[in-house]
N, C-alpha and C. Protein backbone atom coordinates (compact mmCIF):
# COMPACT_ATOMS: atom_id res chain seq x y z
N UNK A 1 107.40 101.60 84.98
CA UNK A 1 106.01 101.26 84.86
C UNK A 1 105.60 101.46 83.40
N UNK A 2 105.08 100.06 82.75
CA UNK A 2 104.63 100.08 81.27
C UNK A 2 103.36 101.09 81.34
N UNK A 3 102.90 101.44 80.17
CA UNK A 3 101.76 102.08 80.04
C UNK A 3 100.22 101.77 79.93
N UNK A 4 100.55 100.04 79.66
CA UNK A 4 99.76 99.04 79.48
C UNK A 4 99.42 98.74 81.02
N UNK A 5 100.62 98.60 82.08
CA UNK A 5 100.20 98.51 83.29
C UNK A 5 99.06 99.46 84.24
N UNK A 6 99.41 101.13 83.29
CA UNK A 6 99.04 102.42 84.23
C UNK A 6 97.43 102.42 83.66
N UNK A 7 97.10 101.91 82.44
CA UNK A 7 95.76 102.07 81.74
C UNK A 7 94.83 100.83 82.20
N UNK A 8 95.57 99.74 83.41
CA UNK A 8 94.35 99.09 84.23
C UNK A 8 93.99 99.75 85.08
N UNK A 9 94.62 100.64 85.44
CA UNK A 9 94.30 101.05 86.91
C UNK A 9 92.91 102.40 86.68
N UNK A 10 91.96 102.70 87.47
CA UNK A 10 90.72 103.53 87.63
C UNK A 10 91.53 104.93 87.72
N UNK A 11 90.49 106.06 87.11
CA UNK A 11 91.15 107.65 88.12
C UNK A 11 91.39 107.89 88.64
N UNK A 12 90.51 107.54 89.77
CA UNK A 12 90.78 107.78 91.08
C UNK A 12 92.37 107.36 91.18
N UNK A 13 92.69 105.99 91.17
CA UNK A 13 94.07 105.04 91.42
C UNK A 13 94.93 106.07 90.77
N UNK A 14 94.67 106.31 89.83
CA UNK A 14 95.51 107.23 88.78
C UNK A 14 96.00 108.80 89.46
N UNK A 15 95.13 109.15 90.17
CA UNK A 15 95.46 110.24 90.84
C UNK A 15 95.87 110.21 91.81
N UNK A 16 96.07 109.10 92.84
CA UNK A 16 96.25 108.55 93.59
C UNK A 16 97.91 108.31 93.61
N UNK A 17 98.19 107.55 92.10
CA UNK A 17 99.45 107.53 91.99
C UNK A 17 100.03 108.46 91.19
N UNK A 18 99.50 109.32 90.80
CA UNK A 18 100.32 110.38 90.41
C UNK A 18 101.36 111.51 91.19
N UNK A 19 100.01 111.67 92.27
CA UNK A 19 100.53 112.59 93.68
C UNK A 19 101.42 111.82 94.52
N UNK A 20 101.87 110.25 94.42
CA UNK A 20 102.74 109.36 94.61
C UNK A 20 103.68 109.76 94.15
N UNK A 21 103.69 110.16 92.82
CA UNK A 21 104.76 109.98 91.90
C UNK A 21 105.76 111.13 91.85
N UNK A 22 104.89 112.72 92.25
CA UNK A 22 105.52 113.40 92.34
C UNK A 22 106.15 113.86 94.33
N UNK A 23 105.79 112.97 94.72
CA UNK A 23 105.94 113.13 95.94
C UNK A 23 107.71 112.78 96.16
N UNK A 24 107.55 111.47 95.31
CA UNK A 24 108.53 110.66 95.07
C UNK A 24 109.99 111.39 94.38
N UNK A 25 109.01 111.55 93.28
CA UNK A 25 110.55 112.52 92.27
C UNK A 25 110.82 114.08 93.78
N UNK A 26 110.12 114.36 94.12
CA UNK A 26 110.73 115.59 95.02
C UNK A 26 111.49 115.20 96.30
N UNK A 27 111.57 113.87 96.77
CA UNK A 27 112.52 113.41 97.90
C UNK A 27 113.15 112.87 97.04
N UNK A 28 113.77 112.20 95.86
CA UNK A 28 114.86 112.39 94.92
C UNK A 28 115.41 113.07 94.72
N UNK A 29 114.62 114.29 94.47
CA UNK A 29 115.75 115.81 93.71
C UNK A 29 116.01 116.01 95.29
N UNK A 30 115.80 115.83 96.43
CA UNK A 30 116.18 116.17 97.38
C UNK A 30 117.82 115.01 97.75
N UNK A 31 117.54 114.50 97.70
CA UNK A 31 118.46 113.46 97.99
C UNK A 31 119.68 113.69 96.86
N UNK A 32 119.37 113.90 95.65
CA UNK A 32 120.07 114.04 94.95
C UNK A 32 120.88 115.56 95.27
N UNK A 33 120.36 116.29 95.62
CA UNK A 33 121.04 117.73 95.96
C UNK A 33 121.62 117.85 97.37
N UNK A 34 121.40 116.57 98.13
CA UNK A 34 122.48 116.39 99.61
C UNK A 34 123.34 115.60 99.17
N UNK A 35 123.65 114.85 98.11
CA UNK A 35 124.81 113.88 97.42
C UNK A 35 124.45 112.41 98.24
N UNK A 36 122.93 112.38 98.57
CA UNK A 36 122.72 110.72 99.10
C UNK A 36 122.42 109.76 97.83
N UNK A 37 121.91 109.87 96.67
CA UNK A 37 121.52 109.51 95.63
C UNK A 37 122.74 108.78 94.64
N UNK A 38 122.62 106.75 94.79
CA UNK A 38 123.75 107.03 94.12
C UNK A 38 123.32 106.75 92.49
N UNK A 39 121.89 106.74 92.35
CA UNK A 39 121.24 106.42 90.85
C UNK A 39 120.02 107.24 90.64
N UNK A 40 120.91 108.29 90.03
CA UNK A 40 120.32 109.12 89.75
C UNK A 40 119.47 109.02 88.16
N UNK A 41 119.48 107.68 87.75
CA UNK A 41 118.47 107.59 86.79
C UNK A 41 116.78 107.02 87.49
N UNK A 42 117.07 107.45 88.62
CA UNK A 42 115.84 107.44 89.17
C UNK A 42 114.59 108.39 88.70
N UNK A 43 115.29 109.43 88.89
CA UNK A 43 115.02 110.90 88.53
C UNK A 43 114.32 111.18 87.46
N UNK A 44 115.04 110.35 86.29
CA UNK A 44 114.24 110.10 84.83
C UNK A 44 113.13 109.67 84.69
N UNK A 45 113.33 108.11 85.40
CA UNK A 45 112.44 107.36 85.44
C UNK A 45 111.05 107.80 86.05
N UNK A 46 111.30 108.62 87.28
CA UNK A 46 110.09 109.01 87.55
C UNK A 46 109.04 110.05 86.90
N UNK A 47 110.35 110.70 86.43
CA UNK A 47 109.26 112.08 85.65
C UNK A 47 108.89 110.94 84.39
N UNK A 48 109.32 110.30 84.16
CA UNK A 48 108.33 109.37 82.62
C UNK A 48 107.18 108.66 83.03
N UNK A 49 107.25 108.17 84.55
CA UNK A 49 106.07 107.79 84.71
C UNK A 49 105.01 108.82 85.08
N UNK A 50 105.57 109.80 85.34
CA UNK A 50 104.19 110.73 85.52
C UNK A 50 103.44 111.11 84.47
N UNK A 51 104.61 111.54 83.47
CA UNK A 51 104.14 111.79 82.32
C UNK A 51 103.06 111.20 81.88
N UNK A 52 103.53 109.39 81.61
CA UNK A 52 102.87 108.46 81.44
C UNK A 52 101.02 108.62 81.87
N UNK A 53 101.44 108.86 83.33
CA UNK A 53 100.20 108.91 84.38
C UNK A 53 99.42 110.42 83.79
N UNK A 54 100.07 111.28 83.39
CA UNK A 54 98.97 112.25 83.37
C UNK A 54 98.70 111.81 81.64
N UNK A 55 99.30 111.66 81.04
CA UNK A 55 98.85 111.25 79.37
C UNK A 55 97.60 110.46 79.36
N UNK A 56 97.54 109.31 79.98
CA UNK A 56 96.56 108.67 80.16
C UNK A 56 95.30 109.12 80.53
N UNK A 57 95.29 110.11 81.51
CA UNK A 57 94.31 110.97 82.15
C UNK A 57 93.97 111.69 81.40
N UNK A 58 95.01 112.66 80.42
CA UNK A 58 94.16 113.34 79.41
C UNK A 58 93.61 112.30 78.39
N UNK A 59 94.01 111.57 77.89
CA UNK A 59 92.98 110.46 77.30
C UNK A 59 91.96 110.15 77.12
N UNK A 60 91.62 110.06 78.71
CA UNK A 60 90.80 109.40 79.09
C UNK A 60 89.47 110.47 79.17
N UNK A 61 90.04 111.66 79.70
CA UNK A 61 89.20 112.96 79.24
C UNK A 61 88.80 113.52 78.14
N UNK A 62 89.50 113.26 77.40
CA UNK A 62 89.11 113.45 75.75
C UNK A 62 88.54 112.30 74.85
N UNK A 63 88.19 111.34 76.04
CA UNK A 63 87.36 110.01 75.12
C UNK A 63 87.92 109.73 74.26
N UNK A 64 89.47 109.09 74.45
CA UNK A 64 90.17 108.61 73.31
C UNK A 64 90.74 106.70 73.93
N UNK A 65 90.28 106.35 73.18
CA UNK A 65 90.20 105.13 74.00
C UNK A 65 91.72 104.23 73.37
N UNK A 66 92.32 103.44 73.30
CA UNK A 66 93.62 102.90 73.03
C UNK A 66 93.76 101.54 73.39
């Protein structure tokens, strides 16, 4: 998920998919620690989009517009 994509979306949506996001990466690290996982660059990928997702949020709280 671009960053350009995550900065249409409202707060609410934003929080919305954040608690998505980490819901997500934690049945990964789960999967990944029963040996069901066979791409485990999943794992990456998701913690960058959270990142992504909370960066934006502080942003957006600090009236920094982009």
């Amino acid at each position: 998920m671009k960053a350009a994509e995550i900065r249409n979306y409202s707060d609410e949506e934003l929080k919305k998919l954040l608690e998505e996001k980490k819901r997500q990466l934690m049945e990964l690290r789960f999967q990944h620690a029963m040996g069901q996982l066979r791409n485990t660059s999943l794992i990456e990928e998701t913690k960058r989009d959270i990142a992504r997702i909370k960066t934006i949020l502080r942003e957006r709280e600090l009236g920094i517009r982009r």
